[in-house]
C-alpha atoms as a PDB file:
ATOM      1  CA  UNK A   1      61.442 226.637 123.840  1.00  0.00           C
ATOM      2  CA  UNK A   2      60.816 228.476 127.159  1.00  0.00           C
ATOM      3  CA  UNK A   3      62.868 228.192 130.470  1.00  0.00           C
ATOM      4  CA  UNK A   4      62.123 230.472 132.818  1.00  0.00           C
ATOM      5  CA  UNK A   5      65.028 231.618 135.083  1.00  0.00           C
ATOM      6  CA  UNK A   6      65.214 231.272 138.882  1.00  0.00           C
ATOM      7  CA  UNK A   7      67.236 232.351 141.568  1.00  0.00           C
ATOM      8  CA  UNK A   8      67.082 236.151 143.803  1.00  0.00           C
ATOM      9  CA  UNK A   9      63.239 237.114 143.966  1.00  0.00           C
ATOM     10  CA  UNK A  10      62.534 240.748 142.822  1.00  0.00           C
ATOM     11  CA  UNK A  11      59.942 243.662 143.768  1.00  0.00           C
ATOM     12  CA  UNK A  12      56.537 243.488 142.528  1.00  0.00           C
ATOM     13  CA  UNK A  13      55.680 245.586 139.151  1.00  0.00           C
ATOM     14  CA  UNK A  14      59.219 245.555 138.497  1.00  0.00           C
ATOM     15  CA  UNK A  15      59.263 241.513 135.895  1.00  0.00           C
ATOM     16  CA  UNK A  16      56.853 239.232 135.971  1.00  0.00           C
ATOM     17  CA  UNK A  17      59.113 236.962 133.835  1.00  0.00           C
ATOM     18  CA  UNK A  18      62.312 235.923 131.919  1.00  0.00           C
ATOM     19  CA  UNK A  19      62.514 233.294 129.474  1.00  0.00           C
ATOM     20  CA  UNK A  20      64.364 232.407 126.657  1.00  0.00           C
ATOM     21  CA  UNK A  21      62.443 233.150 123.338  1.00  0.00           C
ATOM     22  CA  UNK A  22      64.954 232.305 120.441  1.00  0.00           C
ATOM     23  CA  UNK A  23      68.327 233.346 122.240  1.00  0.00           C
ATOM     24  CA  UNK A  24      66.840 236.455 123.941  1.00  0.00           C
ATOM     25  CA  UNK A  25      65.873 237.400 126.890  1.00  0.00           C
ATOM     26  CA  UNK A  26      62.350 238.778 127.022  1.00  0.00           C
ATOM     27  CA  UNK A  27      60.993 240.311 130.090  1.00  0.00           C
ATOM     28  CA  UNK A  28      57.134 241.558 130.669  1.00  0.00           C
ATOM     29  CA  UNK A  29      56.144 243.796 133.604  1.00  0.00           C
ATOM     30  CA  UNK A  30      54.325 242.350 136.565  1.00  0.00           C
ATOM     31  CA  UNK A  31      51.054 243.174 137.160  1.00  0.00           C
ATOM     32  CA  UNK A  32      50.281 244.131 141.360  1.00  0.00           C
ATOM     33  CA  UNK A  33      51.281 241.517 143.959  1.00  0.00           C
ATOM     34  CA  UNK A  34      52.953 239.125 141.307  1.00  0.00           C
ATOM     35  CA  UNK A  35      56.553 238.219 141.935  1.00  0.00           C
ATOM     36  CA  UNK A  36      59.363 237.293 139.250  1.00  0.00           C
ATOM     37  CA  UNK A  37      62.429 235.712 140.350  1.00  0.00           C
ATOM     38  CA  UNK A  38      65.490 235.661 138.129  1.00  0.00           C
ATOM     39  CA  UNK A  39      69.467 234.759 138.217  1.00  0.00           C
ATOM     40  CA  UNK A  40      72.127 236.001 136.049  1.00  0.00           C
ATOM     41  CA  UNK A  41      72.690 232.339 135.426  1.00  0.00           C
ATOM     42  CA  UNK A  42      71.167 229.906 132.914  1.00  0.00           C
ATOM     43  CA  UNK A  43      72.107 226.862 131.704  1.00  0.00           C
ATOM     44  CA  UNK A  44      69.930 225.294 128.318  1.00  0.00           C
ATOM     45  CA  UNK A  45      70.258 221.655 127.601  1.00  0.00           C
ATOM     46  CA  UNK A  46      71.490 220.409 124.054  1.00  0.00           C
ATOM     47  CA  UNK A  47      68.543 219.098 121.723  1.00  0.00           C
ATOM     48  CA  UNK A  48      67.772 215.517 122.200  1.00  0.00           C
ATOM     49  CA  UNK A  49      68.580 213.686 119.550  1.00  0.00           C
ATOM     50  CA  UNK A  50      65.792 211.625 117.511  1.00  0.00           C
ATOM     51  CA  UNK A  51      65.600 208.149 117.566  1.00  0.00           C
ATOM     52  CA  UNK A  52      67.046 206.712 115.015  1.00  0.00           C
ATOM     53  CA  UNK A  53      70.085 209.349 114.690  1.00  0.00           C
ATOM     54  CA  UNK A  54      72.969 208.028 113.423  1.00  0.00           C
ATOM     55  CA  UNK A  55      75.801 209.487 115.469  1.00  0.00           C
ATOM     56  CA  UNK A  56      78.541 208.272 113.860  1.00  0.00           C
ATOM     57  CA  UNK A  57      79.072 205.661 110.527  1.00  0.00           C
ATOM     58  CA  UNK A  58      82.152 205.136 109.171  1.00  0.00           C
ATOM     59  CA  UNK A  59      82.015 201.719 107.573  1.00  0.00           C
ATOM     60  CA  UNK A  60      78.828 201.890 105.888  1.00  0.00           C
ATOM     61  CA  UNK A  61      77.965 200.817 102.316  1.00  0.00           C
ATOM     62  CA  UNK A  62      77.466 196.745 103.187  1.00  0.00           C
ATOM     63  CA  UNK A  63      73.862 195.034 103.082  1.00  0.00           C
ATOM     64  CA  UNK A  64      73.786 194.062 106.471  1.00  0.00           C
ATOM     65  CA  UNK A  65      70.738 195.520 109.016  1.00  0.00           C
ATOM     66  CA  UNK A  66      71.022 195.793 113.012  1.00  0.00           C
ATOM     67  CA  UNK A  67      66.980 196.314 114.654  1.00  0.00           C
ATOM     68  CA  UNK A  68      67.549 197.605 117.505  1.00  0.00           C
ATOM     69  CA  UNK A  69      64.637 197.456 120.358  1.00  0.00           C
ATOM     70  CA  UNK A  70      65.137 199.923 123.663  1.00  0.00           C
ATOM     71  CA  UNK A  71      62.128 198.695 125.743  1.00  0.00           C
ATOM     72  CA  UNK A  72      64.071 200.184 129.140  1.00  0.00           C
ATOM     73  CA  UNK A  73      62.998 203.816 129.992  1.00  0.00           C
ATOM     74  CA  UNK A  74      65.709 205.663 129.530  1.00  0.00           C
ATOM     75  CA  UNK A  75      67.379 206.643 126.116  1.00  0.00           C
ATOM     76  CA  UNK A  76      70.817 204.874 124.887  1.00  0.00           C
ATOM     77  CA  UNK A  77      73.253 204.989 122.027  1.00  0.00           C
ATOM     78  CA  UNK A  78      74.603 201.141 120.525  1.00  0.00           C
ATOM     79  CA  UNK A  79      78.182 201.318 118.934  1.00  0.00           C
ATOM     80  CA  UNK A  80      79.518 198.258 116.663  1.00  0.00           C
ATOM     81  CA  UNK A  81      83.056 198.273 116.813  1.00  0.00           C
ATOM     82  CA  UNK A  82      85.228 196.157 114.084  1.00  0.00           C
ATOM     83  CA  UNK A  83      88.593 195.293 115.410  1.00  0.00           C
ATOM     84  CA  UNK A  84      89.460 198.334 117.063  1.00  0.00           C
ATOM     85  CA  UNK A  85      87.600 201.049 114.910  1.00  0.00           C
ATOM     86  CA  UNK A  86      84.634 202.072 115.521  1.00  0.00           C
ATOM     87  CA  UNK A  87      81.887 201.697 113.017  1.00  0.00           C
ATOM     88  CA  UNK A  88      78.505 203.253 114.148  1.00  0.00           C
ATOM     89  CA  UNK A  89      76.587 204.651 116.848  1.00  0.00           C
ATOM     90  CA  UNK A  90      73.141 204.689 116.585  1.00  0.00           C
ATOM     91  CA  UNK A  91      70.955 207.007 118.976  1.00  0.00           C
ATOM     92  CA  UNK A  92      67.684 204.861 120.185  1.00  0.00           C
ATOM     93  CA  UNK A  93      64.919 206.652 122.380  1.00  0.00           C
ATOM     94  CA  UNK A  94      63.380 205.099 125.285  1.00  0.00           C
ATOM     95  CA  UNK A  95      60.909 202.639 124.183  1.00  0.00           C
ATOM     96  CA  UNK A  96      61.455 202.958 120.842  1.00  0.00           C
ATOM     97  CA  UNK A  97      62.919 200.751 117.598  1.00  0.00           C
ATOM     98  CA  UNK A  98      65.781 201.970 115.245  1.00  0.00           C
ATOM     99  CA  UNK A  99      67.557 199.991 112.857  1.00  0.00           C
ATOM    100  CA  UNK A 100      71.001 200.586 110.896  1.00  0.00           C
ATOM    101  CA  UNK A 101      70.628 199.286 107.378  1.00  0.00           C
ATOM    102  CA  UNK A 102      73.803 199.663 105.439  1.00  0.00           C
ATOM    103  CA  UNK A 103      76.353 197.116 107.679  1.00  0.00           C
ATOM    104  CA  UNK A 104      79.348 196.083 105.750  1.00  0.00           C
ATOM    105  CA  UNK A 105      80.316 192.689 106.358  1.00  0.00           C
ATOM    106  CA  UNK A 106      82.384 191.654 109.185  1.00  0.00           C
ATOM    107  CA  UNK A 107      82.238 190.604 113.017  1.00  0.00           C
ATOM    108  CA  UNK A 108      81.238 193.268 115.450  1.00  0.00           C
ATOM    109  CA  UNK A 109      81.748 193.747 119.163  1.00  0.00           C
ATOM    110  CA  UNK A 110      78.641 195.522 120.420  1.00  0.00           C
ATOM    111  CA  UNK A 111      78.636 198.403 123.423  1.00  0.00           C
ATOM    112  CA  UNK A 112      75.636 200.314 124.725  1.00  0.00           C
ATOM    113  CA  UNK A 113      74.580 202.643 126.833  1.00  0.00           C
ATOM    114  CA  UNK A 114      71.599 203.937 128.143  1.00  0.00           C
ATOM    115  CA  UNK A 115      70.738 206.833 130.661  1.00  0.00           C
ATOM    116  CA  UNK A 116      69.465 210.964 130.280  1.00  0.00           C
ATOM    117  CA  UNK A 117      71.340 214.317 129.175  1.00  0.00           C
ATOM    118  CA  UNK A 118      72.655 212.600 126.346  1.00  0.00           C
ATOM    119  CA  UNK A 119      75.449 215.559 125.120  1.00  0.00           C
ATOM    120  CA  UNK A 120      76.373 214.696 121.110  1.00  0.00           C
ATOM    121  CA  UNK A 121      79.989 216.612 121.546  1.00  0.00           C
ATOM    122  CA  UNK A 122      81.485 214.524 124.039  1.00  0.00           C
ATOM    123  CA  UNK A 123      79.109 211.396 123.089  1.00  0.00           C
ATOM    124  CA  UNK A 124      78.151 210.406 126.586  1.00  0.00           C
ATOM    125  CA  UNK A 125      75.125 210.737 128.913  1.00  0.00           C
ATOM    126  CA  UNK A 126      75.636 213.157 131.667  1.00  0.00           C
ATOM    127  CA  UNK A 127      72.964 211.577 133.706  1.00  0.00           C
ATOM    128  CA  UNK A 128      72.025 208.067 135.073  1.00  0.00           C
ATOM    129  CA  UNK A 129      74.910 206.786 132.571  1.00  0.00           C
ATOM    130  CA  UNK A 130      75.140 203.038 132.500  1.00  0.00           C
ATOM    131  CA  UNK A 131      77.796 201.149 129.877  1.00  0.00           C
ATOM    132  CA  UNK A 132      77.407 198.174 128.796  1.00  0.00           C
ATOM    133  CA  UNK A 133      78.765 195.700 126.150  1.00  0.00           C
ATOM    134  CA  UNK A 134      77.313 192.496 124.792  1.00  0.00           C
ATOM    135  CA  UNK A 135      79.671 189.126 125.463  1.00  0.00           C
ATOM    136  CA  UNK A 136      78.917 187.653 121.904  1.00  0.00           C
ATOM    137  CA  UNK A 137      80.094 189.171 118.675  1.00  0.00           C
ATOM    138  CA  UNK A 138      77.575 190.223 115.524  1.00  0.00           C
ATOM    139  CA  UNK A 139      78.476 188.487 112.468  1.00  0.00           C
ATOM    140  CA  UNK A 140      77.461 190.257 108.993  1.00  0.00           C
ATOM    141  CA  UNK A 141      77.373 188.374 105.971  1.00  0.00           C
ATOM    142  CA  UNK A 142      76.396 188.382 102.655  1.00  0.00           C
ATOM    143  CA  UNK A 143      76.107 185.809  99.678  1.00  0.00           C
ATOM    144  CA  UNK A 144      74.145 185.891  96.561  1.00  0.00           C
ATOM    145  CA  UNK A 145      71.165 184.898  98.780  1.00  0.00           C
ATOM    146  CA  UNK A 146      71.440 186.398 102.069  1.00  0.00           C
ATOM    147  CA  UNK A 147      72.078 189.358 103.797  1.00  0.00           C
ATOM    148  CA  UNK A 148      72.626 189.391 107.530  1.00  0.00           C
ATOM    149  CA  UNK A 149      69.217 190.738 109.657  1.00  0.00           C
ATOM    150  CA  UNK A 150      70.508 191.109 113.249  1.00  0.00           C
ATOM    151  CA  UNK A 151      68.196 192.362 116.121  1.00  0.00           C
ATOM    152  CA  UNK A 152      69.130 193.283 119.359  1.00  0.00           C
ATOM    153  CA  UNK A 153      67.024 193.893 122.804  1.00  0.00           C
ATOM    154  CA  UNK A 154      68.885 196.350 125.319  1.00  0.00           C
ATOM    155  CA  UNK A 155      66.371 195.287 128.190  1.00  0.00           C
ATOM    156  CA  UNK A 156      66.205 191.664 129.728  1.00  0.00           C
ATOM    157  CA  UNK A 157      63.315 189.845 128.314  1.00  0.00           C
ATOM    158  CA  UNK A 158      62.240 186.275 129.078  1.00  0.00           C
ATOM    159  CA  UNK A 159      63.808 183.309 127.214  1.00  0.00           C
ATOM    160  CA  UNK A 160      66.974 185.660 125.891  1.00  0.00           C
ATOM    161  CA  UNK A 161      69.598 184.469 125.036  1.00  0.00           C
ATOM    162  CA  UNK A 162      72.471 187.407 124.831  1.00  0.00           C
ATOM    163  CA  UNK A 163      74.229 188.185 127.922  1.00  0.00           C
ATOM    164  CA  UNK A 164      76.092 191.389 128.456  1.00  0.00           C
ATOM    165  CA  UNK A 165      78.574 192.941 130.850  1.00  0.00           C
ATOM    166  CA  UNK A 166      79.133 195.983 132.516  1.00  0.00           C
ATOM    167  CA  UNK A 167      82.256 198.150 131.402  1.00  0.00           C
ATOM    168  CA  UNK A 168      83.756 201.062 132.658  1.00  0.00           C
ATOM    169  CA  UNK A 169      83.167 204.239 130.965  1.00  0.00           C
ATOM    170  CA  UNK A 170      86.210 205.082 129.913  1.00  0.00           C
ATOM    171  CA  UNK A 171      86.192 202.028 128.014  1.00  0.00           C
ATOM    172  CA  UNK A 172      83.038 202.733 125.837  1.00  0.00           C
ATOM    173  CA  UNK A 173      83.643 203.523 122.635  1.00  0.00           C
ATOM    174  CA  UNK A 174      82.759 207.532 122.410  1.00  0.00           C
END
């Protein structure tokens, strides 16, 4: 990964760039009437996460599966929550299909979120952010002849049925 750095232009011959090439700096010399410009600051955004991640699963091991469809254009993470614990968080990409396949049984509230900048240590996006939770519980259950398939759409499509609400962020489940 390159990122070149920006900031207080310098003389000619002296760099004709900086960049980041496996956690050093690495400078080549400019070549007549080019210009580098460079700051003694840099900032490097976190990997993104791939789609599909599982960012967190504590009550795993059940038969249950949750599809999960993110047609909007911005990434976002889905957390089931049973009771007051959370369960999983699942990372989904923009445009893109995940699923969870190891749901115990139980009755899950579901929260979302979707935006860009997603950082993995504090669990949030640090861009665009927007939090959302779905009004109606999940419901996982299994008998000796079915397992519970559950498959949720975070973008409005016509003739849906599941209707969600806005939450604050501080009440998302990080």
């Amino acid at each position: 990964m390159k990122r070149l750095l920006e900031g207080t232009p310098l003389r000619a011959g002296v760099v004709a760039a900086v960049a980041l090439a496996g956690g050093l700096l690495v400078a080549a010399p400019a070549t007549a009437g080019e210009r580098a410009v460079v700051s003694g600051v840099q900032t490097t955004a976190a990997a993104r996460p791939g789609n599909g991640k599982i960012l967190y699963h504590r009550l795993g091991g059940g038969l249950g599966t949750l599809k999960i469809k993110n047609g909007t254009p911005r990434d976002g993470v889905v957390t089931l929550v049973k009771g007051k614990a959370k369960a999983v968080s699942i990372y989904v990409r923009a445009r893109s299909t995940a699923s969870v396949k190891d749901v115990r049984d139980g009755t899950y509230r579901v929260y979302f979120t979707t935006g860009s900048r997603f950082s993995t240590s504090k669990g949030r996006f640090s861009r665009n952010a927007v939090y959302q939770r779905f009004n109606d519980r999940l419901k996982f259950a299994t008998t000796a002849t079915s397992t519970s398939i559950w498959t949720l759409t975070l973008n409005p499509v016509k003739g849906g049925t599941a209707r969600t609400s806005s939450i604050n962020p501080k009440d998302f489940p990080a």
